[in-house]
C-alpha atoms as a PDB file:
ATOM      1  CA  UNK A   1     -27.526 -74.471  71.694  1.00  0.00           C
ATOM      2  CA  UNK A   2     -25.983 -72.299  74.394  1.00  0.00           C
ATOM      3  CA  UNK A   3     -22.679 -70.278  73.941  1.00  0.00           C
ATOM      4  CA  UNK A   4     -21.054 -73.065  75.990  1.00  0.00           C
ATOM      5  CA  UNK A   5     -22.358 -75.939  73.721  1.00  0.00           C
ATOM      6  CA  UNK A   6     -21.409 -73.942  70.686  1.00  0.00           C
ATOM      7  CA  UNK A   7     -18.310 -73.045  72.109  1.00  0.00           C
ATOM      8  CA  UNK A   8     -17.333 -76.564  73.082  1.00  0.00           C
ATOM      9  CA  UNK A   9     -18.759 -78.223  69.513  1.00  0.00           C
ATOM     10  CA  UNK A  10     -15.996 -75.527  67.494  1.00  0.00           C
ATOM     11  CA  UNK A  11     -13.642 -76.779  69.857  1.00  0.00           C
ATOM     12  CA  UNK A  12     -13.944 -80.385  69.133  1.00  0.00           C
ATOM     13  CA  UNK A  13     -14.210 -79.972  64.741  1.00  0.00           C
ATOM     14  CA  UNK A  14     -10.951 -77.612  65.056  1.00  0.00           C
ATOM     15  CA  UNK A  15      -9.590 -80.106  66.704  1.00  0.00           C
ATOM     16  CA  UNK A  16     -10.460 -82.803  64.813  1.00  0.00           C
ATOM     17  CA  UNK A  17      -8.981 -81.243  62.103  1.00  0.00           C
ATOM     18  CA  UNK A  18      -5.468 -80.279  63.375  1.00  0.00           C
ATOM     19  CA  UNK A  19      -5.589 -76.656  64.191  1.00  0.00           C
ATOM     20  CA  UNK A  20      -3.220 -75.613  67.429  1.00  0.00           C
ATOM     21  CA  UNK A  21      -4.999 -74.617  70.432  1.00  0.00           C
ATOM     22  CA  UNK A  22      -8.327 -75.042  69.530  1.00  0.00           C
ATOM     23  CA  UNK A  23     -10.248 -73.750  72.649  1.00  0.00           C
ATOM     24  CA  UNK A  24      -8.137 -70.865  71.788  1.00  0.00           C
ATOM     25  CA  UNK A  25      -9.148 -70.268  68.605  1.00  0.00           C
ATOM     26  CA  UNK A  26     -13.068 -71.613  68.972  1.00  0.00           C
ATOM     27  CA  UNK A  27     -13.243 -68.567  71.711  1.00  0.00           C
ATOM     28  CA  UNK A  28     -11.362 -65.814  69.712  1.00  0.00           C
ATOM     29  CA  UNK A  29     -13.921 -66.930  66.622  1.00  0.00           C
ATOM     30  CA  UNK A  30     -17.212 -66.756  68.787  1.00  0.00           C
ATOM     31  CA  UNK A  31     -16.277 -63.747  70.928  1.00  0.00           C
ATOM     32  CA  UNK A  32     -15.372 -61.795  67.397  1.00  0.00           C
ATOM     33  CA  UNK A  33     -18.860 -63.103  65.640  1.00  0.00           C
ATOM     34  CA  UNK A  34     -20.612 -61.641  69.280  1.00  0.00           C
ATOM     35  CA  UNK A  35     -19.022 -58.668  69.247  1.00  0.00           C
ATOM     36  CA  UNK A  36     -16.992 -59.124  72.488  1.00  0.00           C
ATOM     37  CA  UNK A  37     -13.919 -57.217  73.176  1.00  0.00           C
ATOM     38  CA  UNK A  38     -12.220 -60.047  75.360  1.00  0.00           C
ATOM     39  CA  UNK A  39     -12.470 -63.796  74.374  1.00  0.00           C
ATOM     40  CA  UNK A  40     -13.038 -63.892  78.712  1.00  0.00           C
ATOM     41  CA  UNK A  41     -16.630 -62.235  78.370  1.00  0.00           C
ATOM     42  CA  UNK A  42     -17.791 -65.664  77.128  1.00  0.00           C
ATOM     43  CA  UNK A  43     -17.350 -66.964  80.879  1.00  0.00           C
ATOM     44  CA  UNK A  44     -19.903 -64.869  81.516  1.00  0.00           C
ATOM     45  CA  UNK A  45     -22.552 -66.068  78.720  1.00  0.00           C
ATOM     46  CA  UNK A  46     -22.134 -69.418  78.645  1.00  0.00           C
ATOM     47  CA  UNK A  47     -25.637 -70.236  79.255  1.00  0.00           C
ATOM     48  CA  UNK A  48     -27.450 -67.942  77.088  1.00  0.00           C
ATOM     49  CA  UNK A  49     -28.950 -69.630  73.842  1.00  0.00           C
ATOM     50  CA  UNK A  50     -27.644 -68.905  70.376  1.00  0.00           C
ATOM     51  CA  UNK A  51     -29.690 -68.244  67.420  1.00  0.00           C
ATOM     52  CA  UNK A  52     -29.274 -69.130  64.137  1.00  0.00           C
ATOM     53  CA  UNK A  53     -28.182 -65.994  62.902  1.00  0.00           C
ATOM     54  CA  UNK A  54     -24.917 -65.835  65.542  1.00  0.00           C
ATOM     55  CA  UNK A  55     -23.934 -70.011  64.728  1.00  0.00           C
ATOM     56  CA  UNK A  56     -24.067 -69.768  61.136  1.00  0.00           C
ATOM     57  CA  UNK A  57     -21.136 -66.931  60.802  1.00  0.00           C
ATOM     58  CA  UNK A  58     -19.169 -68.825  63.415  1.00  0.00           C
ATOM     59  CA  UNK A  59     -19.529 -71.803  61.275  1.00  0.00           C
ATOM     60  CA  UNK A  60     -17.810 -70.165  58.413  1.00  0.00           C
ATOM     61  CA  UNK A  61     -14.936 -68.789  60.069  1.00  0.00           C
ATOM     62  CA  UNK A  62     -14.272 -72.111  61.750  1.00  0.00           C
ATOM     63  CA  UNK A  63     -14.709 -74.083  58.231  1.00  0.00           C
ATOM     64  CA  UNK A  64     -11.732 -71.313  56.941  1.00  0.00           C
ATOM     65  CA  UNK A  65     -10.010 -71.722  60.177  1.00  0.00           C
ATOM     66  CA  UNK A  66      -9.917 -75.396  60.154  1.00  0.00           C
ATOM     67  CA  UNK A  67      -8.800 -75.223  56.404  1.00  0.00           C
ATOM     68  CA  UNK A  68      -5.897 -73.158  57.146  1.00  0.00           C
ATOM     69  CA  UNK A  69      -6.527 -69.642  56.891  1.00  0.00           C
ATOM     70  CA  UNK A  70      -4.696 -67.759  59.514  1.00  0.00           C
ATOM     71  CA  UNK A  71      -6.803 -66.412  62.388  1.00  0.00           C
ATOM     72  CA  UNK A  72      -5.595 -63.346  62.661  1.00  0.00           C
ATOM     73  CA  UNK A  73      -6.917 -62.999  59.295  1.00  0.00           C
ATOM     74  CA  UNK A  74     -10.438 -64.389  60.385  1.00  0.00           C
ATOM     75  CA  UNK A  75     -10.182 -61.592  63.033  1.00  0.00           C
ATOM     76  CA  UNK A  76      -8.798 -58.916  61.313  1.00  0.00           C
ATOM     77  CA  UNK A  77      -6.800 -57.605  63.625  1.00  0.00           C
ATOM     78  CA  UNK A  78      -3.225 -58.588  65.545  1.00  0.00           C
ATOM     79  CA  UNK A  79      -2.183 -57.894  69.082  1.00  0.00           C
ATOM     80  CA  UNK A  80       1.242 -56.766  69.290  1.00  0.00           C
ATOM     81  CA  UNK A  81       3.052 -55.746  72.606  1.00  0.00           C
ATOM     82  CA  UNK A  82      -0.457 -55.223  73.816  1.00  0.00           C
ATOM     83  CA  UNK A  83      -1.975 -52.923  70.999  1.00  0.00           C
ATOM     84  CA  UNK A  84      -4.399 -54.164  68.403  1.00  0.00           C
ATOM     85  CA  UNK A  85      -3.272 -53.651  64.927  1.00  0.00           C
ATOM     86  CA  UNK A  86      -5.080 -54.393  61.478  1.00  0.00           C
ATOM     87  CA  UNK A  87      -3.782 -57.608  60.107  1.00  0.00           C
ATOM     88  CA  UNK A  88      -4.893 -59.457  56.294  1.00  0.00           C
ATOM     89  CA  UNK A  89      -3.288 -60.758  53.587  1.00  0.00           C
ATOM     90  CA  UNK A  90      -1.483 -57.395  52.357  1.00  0.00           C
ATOM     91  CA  UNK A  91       1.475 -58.289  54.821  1.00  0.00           C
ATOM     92  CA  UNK A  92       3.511 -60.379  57.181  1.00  0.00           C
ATOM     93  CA  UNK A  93       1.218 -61.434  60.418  1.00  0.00           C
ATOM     94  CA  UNK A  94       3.423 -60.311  63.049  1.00  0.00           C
ATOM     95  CA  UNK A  95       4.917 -62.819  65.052  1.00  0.00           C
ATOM     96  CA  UNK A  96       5.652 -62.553  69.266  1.00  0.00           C
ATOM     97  CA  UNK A  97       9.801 -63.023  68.347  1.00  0.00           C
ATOM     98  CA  UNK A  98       9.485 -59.243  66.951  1.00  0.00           C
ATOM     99  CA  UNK A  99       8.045 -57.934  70.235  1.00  0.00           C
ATOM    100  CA  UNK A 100      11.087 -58.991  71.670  1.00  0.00           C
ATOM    101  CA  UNK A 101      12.759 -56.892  68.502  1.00  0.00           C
ATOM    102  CA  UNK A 102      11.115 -53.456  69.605  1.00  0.00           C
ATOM    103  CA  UNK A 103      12.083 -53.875  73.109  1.00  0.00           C
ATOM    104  CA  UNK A 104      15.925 -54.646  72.485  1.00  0.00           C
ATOM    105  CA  UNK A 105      15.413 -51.475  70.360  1.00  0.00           C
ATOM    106  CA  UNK A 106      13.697 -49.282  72.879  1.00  0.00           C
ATOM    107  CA  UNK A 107      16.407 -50.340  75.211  1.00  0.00           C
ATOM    108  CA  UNK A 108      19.607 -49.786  73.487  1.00  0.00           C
ATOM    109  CA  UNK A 109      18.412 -46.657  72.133  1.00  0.00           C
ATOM    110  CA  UNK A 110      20.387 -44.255  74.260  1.00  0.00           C
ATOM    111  CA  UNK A 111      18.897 -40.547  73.219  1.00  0.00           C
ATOM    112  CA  UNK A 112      15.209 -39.704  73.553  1.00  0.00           C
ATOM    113  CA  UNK A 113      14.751 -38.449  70.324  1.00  0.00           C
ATOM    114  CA  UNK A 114      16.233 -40.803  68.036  1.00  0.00           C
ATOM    115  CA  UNK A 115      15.960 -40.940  64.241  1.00  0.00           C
ATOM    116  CA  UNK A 116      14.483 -44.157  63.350  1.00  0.00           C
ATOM    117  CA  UNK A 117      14.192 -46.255  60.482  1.00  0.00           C
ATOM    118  CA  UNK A 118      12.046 -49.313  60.105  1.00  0.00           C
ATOM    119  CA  UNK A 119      13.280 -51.326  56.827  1.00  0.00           C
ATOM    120  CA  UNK A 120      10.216 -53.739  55.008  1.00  0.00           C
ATOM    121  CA  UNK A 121       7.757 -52.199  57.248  1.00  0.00           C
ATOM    122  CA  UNK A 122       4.755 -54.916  56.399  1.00  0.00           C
ATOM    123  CA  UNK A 123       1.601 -53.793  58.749  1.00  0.00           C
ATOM    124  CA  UNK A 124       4.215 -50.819  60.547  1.00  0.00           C
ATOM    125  CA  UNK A 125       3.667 -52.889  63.898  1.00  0.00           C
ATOM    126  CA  UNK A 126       7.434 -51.891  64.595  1.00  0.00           C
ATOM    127  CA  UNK A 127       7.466 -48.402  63.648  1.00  0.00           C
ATOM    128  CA  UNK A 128       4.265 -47.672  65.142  1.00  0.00           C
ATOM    129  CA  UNK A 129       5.445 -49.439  68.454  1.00  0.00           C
ATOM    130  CA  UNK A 130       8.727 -47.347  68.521  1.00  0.00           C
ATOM    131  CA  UNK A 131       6.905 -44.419  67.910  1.00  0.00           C
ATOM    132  CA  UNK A 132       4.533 -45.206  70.489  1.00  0.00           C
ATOM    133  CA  UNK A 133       7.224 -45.824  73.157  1.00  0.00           C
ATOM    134  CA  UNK A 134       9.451 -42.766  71.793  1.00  0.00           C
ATOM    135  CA  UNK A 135       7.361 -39.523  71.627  1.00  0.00           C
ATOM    136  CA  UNK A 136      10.013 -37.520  70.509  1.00  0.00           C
ATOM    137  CA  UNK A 137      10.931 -40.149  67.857  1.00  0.00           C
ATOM    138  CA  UNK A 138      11.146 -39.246  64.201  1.00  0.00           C
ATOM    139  CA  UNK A 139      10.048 -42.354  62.626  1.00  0.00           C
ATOM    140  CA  UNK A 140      10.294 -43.420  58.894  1.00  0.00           C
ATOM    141  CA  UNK A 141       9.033 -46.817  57.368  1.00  0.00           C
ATOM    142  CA  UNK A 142       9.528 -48.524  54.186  1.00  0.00           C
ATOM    143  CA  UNK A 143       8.193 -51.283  52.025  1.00  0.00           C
ATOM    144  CA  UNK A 144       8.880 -52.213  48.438  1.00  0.00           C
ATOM    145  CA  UNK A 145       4.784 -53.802  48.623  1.00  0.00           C
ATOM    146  CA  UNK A 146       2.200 -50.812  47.810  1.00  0.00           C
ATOM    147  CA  UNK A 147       0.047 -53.167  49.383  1.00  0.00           C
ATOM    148  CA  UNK A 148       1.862 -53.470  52.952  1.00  0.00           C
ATOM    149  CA  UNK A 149       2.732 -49.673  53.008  1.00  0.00           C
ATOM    150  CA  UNK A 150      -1.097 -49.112  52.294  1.00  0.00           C
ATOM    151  CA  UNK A 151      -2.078 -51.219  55.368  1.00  0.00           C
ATOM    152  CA  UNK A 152       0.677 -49.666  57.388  1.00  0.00           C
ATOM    153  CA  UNK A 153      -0.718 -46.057  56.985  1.00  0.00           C
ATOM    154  CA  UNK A 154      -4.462 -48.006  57.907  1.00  0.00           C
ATOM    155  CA  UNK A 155      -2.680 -48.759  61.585  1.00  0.00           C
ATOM    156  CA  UNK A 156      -0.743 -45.763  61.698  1.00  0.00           C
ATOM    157  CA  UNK A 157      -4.159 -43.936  61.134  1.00  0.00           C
ATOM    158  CA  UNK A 158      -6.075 -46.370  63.443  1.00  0.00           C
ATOM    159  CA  UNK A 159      -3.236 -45.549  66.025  1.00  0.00           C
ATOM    160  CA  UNK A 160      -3.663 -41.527  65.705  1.00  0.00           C
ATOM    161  CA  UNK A 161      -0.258 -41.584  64.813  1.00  0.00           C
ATOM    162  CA  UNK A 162      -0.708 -40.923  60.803  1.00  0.00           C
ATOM    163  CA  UNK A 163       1.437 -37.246  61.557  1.00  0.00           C
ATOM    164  CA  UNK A 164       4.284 -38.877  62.911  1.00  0.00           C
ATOM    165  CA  UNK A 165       5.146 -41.801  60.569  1.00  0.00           C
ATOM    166  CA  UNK A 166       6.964 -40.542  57.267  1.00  0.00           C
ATOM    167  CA  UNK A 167       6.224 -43.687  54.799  1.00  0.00           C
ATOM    168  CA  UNK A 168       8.463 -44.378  51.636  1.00  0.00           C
ATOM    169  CA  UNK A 169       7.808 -46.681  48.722  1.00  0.00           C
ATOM    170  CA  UNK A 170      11.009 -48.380  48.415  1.00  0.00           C
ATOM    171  CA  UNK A 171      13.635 -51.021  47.654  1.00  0.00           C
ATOM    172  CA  UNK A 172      15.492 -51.435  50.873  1.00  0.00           C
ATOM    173  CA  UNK A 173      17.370 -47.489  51.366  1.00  0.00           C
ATOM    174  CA  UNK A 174      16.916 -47.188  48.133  1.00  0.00           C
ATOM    175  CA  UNK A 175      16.048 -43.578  47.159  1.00  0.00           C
ATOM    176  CA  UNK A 176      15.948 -42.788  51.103  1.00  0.00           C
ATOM    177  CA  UNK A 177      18.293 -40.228  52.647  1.00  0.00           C
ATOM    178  CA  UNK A 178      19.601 -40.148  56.119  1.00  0.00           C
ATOM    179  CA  UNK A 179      20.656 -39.774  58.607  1.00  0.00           C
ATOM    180  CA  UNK A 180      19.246 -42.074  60.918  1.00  0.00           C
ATOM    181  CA  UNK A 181      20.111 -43.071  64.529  1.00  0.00           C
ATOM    182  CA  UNK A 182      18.408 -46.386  64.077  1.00  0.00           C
ATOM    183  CA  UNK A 183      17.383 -48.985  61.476  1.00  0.00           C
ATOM    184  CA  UNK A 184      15.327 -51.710  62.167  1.00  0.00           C
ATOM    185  CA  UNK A 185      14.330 -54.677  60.308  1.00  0.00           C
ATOM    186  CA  UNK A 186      12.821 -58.040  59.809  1.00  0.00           C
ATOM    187  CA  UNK A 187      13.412 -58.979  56.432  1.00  0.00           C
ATOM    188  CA  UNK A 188      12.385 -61.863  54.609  1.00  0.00           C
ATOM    189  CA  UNK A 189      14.949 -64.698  55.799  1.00  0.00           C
ATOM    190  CA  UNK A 190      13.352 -68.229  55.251  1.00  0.00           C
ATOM    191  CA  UNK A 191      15.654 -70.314  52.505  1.00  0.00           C
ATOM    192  CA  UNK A 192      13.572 -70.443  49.272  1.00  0.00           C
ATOM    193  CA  UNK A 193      13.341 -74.088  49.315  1.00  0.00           C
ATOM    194  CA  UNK A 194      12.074 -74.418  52.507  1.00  0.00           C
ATOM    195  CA  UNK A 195       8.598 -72.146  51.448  1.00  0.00           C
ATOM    196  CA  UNK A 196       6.792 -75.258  50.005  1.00  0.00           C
ATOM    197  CA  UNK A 197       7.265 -76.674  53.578  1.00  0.00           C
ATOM    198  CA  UNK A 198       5.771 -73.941  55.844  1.00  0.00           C
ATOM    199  CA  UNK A 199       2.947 -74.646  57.583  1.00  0.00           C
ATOM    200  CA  UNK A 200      -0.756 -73.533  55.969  1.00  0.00           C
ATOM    201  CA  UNK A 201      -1.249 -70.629  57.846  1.00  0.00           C
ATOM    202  CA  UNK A 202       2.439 -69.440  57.444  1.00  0.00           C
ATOM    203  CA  UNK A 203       1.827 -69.203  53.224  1.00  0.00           C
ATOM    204  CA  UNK A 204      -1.136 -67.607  53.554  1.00  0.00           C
ATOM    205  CA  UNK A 205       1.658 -64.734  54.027  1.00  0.00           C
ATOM    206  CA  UNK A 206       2.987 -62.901  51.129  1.00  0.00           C
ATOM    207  CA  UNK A 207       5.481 -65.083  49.385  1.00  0.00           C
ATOM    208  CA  UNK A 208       7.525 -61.788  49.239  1.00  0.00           C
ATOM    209  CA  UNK A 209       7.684 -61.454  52.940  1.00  0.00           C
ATOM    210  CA  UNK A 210       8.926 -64.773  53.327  1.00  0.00           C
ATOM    211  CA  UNK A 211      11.634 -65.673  50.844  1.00  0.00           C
ATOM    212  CA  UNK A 212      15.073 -64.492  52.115  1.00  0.00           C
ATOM    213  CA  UNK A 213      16.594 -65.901  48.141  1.00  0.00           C
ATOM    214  CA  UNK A 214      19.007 -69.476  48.570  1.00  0.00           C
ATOM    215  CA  UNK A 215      20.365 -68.674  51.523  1.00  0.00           C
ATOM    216  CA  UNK A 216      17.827 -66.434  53.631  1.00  0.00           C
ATOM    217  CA  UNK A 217      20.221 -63.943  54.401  1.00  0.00           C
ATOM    218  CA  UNK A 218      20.157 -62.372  50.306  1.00  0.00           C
ATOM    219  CA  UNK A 219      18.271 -59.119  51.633  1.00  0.00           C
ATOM    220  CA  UNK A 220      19.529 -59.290  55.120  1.00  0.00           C
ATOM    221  CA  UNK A 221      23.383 -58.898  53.707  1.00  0.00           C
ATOM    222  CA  UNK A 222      22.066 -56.374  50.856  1.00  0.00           C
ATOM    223  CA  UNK A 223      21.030 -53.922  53.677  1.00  0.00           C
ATOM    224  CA  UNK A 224      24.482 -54.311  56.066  1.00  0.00           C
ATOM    225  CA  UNK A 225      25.972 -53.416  52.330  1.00  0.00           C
ATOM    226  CA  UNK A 226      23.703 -50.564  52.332  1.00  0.00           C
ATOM    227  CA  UNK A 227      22.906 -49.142  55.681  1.00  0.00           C
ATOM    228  CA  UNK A 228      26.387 -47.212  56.548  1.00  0.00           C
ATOM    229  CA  UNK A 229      24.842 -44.929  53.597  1.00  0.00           C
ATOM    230  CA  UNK A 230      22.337 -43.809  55.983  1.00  0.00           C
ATOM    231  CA  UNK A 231      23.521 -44.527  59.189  1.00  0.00           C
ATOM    232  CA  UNK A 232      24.472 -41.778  61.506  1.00  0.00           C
ATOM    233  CA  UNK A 233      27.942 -42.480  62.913  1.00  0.00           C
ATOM    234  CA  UNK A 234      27.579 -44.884  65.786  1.00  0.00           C
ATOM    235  CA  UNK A 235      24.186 -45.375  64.460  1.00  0.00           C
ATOM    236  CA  UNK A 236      22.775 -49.022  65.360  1.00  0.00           C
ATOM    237  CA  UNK A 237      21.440 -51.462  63.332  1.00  0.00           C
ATOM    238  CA  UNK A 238      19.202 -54.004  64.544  1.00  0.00           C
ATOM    239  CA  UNK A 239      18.228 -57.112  62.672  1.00  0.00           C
ATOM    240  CA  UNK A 240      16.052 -59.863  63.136  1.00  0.00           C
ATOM    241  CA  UNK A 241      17.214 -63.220  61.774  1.00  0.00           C
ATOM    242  CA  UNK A 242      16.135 -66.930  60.696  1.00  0.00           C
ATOM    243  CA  UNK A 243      17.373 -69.831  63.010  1.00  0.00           C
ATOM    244  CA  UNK A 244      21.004 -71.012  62.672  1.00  0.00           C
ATOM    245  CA  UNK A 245      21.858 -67.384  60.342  1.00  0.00           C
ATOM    246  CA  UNK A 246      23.797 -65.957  63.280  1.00  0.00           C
ATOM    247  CA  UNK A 247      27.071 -66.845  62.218  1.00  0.00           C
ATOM    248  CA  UNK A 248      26.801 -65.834  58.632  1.00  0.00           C
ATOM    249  CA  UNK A 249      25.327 -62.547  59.505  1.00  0.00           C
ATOM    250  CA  UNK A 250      28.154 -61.668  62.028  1.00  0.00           C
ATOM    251  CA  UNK A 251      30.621 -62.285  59.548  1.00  0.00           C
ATOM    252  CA  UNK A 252      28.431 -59.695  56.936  1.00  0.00           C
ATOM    253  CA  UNK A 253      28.707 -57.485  59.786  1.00  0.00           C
ATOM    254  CA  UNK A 254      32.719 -57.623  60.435  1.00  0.00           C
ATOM    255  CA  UNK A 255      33.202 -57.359  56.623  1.00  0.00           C
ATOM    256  CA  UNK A 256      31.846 -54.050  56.862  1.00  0.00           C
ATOM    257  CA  UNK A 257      32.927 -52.226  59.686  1.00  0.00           C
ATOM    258  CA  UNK A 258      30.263 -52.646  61.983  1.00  0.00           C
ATOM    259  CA  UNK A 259      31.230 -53.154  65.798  1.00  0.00           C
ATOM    260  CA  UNK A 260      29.882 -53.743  68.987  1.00  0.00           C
ATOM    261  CA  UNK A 261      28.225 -56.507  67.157  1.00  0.00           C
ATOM    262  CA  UNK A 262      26.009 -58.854  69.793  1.00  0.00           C
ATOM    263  CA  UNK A 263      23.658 -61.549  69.413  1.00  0.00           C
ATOM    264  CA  UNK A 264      20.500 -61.857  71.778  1.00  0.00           C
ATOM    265  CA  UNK A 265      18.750 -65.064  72.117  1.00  0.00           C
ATOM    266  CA  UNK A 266      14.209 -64.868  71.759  1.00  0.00           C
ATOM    267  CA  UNK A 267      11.972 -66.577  74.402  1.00  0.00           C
ATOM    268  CA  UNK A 268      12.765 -70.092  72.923  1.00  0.00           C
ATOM    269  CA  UNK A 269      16.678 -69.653  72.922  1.00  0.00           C
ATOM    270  CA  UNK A 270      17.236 -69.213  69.331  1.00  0.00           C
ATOM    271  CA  UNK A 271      19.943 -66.617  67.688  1.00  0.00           C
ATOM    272  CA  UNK A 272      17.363 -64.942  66.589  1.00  0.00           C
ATOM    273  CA  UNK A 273      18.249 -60.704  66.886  1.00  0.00           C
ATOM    274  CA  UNK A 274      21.482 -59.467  66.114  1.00  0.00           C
ATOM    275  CA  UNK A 275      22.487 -55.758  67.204  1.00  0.00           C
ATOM    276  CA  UNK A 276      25.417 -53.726  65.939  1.00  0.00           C
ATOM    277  CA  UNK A 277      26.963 -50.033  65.105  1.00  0.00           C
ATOM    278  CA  UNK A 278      28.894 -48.343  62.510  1.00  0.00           C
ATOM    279  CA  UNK A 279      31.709 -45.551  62.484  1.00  0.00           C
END
């Protein structure tokens, strides 16, 4: 078979069996098993005859993708604002709302060398952007999962940026001393009893990363408890937040001083960031 008939036969059992875009996926599977860089070099093979010893791994990863395993898990990695990062089961896969997170961040960050907090850090995707974006930056990230933080230093390593990301096992602030210009998060914020519902490739995430307690919003209003603690005054606090939480959240926010407080809407027009300062 060539890569085109392969390609095309993944294609048609993926989608036989329910998985979104699967062209998409099918050419992100083959291009990984053939070493390819770009999912696009395939264009360029599609004649060329396949052996045995290329279908057989692409079979497997299409039998786990079709089952439900996530692909950036089949792949390994995550692209996030245009960087590849290391993605598996020890964390949260990324999803393209938080891009949107980072830039609302980069942009409402006024001085060049801001102190920066990122708050249940999962893989460090937004600390490692910021820092990316900010050279001057002093970044911190925390996690309360050993196992996130570990694959967080992995990217932060894999980035060259291992020097410039200060890592802290910890409970929300707990234990962490400021101050700090910024604090960023995406915390868990998904109702508990809507978990069983999620799609498959959604709980192959850490349950942890998901479950935001009976309302969604349990660690979200923990940390606007918190975060004037740590906060430099007129420090900003920048949240990311589950659909139809806006209201509840600005309220947490009022209750405690904050000001400035504005909502900004992600690419499909939900509530979904909400941006404030305290003192």
């Amino acid at each position: 078979m060539t890569v085109l008939e392969v390609l095309n036969a993944a294609t048609g059992f993926l989608e036989k069996q329910g998985v979104e875009s699967p062209r998409l996926n099918a050419e992100h599977l083959l291009a990984h098993v053939l070493g390819k860089k770009k999912r696009i070099e395939l264009y360029l093979d599609f004649e060329r005859p396949l052996g045995e010893g290329e279908r057989a791994p692409l079979r497997d990863l299409v039998r786990q993708r079709a089952e439900g395993r996530p692909l950036q898990h089949l792949l390994g990695t995550v692209d996030f604002l245009g960087n590849l990062f290391s993605s598996d089961a020890r964390a949260l896969i990324p999803r393209p709302e938080t891009e949107q997170l980072v830039e609302l961040v980069q942009t409402l960050t006024a001085i060049p060398d801001p102190r920066v907090l990122d708050v249940g850090t999962g893989s460090g995707v937004i600390a490692l952007s910021l820092a990316m974006m900010s050279p001057l930056a002093t970044v911190s990230a925390c996690d309360i999962s050993t196992d996130a933080l570990a694959l967080a230093r992995e990217n932060a390593v894999r980035h060259g940026l291992e020097s410039r990301i200060f890592f802290h096992h910890a409970d929300l602030l707990s234990g962490l001393v400021g101050p700090f210009d910024v604090i960023v998060a995406n915390l868990p914020y998904i109702p508990s009893d809507e978990i069983p519902g999620l799609s498959r490739e959604v709980r192959h995430d850490p349950a942890a990363a998901l479950d935001g307690g009976a309302d969604g919003i349990v660690l979200i209003a923990r940390l606007i408890d918190t975060a004037p603690r740590v906060l430099a005054p007129g420090g900003l606090l920048a949240l990311e937040i589950g659909v139809g939480q806006s209201g509840a959240v600005r309220e947490l926010l009022a209750g405690k001083n904050y000001r400035d407080i504005a909502t900004h809407p992600d690419y499909q027009k939900t509530e979904r960031f909400l941006i404030a300062r305290h003192g």
